[in-house]
Protein backbone atom coordinates (compact mmCIF):
# COMPACT_ATOMS: atom_id res chain seq x y z
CA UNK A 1 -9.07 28.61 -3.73
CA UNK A 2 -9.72 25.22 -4.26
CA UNK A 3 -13.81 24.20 -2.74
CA UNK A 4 -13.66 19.97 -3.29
CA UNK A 5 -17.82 18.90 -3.16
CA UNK A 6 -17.55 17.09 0.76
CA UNK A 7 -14.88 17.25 3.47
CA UNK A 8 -11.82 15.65 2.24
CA UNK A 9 -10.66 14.72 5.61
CA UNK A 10 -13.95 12.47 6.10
CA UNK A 11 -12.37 10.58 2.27
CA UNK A 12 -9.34 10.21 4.52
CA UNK A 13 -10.69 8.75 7.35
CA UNK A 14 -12.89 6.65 5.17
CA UNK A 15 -9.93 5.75 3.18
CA UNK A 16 -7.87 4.51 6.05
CA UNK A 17 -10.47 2.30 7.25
CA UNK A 18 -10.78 0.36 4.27
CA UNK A 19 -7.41 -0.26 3.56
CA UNK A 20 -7.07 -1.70 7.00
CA UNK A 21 -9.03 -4.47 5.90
CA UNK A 22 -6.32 -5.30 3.16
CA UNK A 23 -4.28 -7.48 5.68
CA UNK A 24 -7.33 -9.42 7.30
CA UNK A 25 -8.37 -10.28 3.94
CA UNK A 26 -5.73 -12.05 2.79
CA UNK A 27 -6.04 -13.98 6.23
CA UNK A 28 -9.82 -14.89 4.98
CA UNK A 29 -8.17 -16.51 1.79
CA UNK A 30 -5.41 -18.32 3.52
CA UNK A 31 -6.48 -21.09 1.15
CA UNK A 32 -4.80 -19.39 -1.69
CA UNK A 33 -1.49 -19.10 -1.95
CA UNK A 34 -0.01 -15.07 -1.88
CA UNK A 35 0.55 -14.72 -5.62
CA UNK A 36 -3.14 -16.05 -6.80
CA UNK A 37 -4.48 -13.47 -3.91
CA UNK A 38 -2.40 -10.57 -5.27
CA UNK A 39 -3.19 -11.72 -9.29
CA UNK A 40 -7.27 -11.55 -8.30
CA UNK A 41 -6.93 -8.18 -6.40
CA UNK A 42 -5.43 -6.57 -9.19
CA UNK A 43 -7.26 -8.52 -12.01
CA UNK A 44 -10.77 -7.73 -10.17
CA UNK A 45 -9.49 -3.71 -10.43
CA UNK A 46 -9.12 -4.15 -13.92
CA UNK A 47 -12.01 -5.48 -15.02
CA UNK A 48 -14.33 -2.98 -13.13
CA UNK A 49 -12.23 -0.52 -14.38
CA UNK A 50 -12.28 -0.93 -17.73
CA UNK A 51 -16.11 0.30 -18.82
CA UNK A 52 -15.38 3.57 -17.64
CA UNK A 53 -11.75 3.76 -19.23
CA UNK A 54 -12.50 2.63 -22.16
CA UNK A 55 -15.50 4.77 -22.69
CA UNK A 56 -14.05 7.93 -20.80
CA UNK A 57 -10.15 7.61 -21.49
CA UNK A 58 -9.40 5.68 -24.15
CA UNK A 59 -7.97 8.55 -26.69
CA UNK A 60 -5.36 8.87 -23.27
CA UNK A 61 -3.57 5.53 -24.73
CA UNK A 62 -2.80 7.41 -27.77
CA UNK A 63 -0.80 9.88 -25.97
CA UNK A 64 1.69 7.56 -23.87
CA UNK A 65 5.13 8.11 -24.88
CA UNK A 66 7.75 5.23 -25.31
CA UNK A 67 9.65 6.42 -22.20
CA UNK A 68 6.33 6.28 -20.13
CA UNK A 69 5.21 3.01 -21.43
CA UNK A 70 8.48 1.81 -20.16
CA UNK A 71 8.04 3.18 -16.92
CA UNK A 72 4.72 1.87 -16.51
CA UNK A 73 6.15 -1.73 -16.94
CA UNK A 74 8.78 -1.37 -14.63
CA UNK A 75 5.62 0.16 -11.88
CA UNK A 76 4.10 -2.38 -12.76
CA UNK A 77 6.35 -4.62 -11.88
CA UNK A 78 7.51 -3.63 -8.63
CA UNK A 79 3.86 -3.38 -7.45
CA UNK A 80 3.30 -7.15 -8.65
CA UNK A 81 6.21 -7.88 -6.22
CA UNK A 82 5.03 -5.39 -3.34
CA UNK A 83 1.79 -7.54 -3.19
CA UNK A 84 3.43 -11.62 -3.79
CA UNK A 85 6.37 -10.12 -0.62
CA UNK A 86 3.29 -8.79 1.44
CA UNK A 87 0.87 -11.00 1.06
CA UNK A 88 3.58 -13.91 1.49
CA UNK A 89 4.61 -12.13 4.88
CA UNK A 90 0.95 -12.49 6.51
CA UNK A 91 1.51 -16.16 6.10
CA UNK A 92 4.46 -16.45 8.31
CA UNK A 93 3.78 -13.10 11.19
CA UNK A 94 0.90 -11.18 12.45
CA UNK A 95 -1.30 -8.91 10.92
CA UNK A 96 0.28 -6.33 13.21
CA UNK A 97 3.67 -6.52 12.71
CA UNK A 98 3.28 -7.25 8.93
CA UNK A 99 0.93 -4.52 8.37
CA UNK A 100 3.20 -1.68 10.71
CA UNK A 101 6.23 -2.90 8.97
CA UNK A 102 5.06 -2.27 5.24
CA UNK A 103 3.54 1.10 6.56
CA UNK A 104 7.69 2.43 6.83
CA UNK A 105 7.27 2.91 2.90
CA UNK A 106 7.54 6.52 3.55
CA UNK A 107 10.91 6.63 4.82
CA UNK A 108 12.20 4.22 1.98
CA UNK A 109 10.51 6.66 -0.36
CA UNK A 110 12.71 9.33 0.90
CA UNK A 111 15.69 7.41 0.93
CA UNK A 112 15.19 7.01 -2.43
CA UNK A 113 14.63 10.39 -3.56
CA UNK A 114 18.36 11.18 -1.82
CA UNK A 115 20.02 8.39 -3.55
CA UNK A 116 18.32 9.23 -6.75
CA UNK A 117 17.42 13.44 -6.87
CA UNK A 118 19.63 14.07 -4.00
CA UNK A 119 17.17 15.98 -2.13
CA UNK A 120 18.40 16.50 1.36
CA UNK A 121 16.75 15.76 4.98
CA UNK A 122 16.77 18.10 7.85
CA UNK A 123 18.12 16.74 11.12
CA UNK A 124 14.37 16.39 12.41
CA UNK A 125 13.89 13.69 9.55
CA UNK A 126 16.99 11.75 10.13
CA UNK A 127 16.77 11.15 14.11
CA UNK A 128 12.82 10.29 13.39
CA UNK A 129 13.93 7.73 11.00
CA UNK A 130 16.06 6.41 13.30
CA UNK A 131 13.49 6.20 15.73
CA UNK A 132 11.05 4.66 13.53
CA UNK A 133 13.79 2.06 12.68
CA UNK A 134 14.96 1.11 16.22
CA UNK A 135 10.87 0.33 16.58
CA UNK A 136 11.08 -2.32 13.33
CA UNK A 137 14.08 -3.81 15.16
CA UNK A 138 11.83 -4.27 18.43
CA UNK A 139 9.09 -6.08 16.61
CA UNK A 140 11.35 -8.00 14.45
CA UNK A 141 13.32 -9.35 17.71
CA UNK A 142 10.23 -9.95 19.59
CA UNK A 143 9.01 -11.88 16.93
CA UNK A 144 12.03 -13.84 16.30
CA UNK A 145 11.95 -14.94 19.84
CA UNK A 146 8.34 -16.46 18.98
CA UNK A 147 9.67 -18.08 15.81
CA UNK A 148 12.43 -18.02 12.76
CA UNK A 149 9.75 -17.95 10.56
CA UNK A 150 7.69 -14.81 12.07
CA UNK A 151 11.03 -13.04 11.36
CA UNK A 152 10.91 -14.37 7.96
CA UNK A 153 7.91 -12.80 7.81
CA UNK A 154 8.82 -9.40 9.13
CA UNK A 155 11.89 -9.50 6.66
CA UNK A 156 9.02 -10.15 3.53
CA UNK A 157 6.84 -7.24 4.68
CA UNK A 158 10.48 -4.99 4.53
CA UNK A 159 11.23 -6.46 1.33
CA UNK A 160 7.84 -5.15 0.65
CA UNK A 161 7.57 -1.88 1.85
CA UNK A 162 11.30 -1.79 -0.41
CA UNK A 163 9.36 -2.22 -3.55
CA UNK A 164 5.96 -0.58 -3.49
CA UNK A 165 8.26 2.44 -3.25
CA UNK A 166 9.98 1.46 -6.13
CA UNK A 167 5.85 1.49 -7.79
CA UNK A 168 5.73 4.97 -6.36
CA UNK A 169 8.91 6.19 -7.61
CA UNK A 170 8.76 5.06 -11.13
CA UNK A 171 4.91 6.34 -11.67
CA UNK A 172 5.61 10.18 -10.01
CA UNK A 173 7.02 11.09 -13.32
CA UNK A 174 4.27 9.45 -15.24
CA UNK A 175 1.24 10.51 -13.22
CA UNK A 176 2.01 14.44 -14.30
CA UNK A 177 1.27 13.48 -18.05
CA UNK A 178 -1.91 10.52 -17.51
CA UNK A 179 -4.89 11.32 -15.85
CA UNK A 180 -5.36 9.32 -12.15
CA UNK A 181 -7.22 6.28 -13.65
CA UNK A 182 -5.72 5.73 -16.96
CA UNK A 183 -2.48 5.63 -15.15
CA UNK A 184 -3.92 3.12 -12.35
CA UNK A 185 -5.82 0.77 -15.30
CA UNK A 186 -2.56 0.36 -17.66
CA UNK A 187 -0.01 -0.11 -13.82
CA UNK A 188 -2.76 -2.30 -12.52
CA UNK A 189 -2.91 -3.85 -15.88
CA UNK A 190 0.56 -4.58 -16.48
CA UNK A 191 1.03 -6.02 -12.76
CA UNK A 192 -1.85 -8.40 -13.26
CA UNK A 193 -0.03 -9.80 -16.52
CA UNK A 194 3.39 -9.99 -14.09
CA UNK A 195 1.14 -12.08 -11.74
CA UNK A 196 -0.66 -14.02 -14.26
CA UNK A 197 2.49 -15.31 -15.50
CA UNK A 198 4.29 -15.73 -12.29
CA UNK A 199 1.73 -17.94 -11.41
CA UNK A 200 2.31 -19.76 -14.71
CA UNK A 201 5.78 -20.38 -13.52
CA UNK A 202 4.67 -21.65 -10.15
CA UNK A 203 2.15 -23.84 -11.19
CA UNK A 204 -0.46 -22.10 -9.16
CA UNK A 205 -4.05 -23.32 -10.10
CA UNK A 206 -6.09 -20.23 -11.25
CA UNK A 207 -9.50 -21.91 -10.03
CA UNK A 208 -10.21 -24.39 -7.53
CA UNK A 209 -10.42 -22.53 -4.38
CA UNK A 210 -13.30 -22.08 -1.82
CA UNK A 211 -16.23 -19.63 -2.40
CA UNK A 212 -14.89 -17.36 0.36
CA UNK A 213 -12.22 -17.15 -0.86
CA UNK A 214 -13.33 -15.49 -4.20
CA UNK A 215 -15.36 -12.86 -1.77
CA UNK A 216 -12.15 -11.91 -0.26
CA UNK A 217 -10.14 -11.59 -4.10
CA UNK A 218 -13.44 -9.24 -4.59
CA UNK A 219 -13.94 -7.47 -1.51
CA UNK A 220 -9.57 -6.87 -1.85
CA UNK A 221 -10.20 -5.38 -5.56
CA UNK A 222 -13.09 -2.92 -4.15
CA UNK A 223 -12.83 -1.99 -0.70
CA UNK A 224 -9.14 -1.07 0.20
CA UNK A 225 -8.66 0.18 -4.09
CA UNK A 226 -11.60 1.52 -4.59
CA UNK A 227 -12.54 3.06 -0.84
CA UNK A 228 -9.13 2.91 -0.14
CA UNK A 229 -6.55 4.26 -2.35
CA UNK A 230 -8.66 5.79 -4.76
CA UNK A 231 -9.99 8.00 -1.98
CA UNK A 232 -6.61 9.27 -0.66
CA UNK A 233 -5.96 9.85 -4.99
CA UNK A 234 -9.08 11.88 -5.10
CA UNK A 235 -8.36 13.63 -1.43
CA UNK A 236 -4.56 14.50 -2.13
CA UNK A 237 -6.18 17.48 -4.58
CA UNK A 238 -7.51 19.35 -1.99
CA UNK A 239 -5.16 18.29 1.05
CA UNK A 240 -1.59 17.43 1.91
CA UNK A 241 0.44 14.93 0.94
CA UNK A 242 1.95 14.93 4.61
CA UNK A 243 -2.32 14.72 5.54
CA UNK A 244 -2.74 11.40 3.51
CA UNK A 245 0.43 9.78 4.58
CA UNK A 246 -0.83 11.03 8.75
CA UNK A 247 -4.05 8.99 8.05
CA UNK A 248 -1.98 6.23 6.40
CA UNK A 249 -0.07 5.60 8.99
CA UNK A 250 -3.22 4.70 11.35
CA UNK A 251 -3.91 1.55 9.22
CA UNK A 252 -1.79 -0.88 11.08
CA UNK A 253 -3.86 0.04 14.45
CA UNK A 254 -7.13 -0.07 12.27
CA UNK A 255 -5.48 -3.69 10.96
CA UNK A 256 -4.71 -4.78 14.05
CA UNK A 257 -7.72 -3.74 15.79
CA UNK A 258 -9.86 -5.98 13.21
CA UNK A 259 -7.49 -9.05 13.19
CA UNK A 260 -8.25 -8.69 16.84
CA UNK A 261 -11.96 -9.16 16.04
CA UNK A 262 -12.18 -11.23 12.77
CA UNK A 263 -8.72 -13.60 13.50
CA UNK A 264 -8.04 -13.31 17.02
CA UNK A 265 -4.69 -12.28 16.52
CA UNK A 266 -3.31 -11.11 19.78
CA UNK A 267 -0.60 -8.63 20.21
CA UNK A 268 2.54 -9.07 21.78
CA UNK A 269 4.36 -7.09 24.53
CA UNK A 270 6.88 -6.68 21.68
CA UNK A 271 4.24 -5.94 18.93
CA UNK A 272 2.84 -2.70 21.49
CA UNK A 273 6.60 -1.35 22.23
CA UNK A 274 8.29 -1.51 18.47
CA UNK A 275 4.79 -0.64 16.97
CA UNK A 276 4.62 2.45 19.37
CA UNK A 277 8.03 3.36 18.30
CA UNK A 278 7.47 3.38 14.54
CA UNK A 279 4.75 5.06 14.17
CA UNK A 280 6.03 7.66 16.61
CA UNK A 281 8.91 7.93 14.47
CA UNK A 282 6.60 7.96 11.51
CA UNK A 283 4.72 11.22 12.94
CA UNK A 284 7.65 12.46 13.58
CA UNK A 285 8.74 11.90 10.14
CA UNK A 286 6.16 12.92 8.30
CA UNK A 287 5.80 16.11 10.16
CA UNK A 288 9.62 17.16 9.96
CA UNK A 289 9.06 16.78 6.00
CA UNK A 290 5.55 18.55 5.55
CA UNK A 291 4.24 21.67 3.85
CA UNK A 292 1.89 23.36 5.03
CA UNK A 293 -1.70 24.15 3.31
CA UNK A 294 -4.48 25.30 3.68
CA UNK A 295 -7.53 23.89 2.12
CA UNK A 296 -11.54 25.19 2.22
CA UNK A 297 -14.72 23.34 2.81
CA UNK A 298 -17.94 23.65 0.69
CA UNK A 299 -20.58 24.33 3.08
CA UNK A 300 -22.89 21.97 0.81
């Protein structure tokens, strides 16, 4: 019986609201181009990090294999890319089609595991992937009909959801032999290098860019990490997976709800019908593929 010290569901619900800021942000530091935004998010991570691994978790780096360092690059790597494709995207669509778009990374992540472990999907899971995908299609036409380049987007935030399951993938294996932050500070690490020297290649200008700009590479590195994913990382002992990918898949209403405020972003007739659709699907999805478990509340 496991008793975690507060209600884990409240770290859910807390979580899911601050990683719906992720995609607003980025809007806020539209000066910067997607690769710079990505580099700071991840660098910021680091270096608060770092005290606390360093002075906690250090002996951990003696312990990484050759095999996991490997597969650390290669997270690494993928999750540089997740951030440059969908951060790129919110420059071309809308917060809410970019944001429900990247949010079908759970039914990539399951196509994976068939084409790699070969684990099978009841019929449940197939017709509510279907569903979810017919929805993508909706937005991705509606938005095509606005512009070419608002599908351009859509097909970026795809590309993205693509390889952030690729991150996840590649680091299960790892995660069973690293603690949760050493794991996060070497990924996060290795990413910001990928960044730092795709920049390089671009030409991007590491400095230069307006002061709010810098609050949003700051508020990017604490709220949605920190509040965000860390929370679901800490929650996921004491609840479901299938619980923290239901409160997940609330973030692109949450998103679109604050573009609404913050950008003005309105939604489309399109936007309501596909986004409807996918997460639909999503719940259906994510339900078909659950466990069940229980979990108990301190009373403190």
């Amino acid at each position: 019986m496991r008793i975690p010290p507060f209600n884990p569901y409240i770290a859910v619900v807390i979580g899911v609201i601050a990683v719906s800021s992720s995609a607003v942000l980025v809007k806020l530091a539209d000066s910067s181009p997607a690769p710079i935004i990505a580099n700071y998010r991840l660098l910021f991570a680091v270096i608060i990090m770092a005290p606390y691994i360093f002075i906690k978790n250090r002996h951990e780096f003696r312990l990484i294999q050759k095999r996991d360092w490997v597969l650390c690059i290669l997270a690494g790597i993928f999750l540089a890319c997740h951030f440059i494709l969908w951060f790129e995207s919110l420059n071309y669509t809308s917060v809410a089609s970019s944001v429900v778009l990247v949010t079908l990374q759970p039914i990539f992540a399951f196509l994976g595991t068939y084409l790699f472990f070969k684990e099978r999907f009841s019929p449940g899971a197939v017709i509510s992937m279907v569903i979810a995908l017919l929805g993508s299609v909706i937005i991705s036409w509606g938005d095509f009909q606005i512009s070419g380049m608002a599908l351009f987007g859509d097909i970026l935030a795809l590309l993205g959801a693509v390889t952030v399951t690729a991150y996840f993938l590649l680091g299960q294996n790892v995660r069973k032999r690293l603690s949760l932050m050493t794991y996060t500070f070497v990924v996060y690490g290795i990413s910001s290098i990928t960044l730092i020297l795709y920049n390089i290649i671009l030409q991007n200008p590491f400095f230069g860019y307006p002061a709010d700009n810098w609050w949003a590479f700051l508020a990017l590195a604490i709220i949605p990490t920190f509040f965000g994913h860390t929370l679901f990382n800490w929650a996921i002992k004491w609840v479901s997976t299938s619980t923290i990918s239901m409160g997940i898949v609330f973030e692109p209403i949450g998103a679109s709800i604050l573009a609404y405020f913050i950008l003005d972003e309105q939604i489309t007739g399109s936007q309501w019908l596909g986004g409807t659709i996918v997460l639909s699907g999503l719940f259906l999805f994510i339900m078909s593929t659950s466990r069940k478990r229980k979990v108990t509340i301190s009373q403190k």
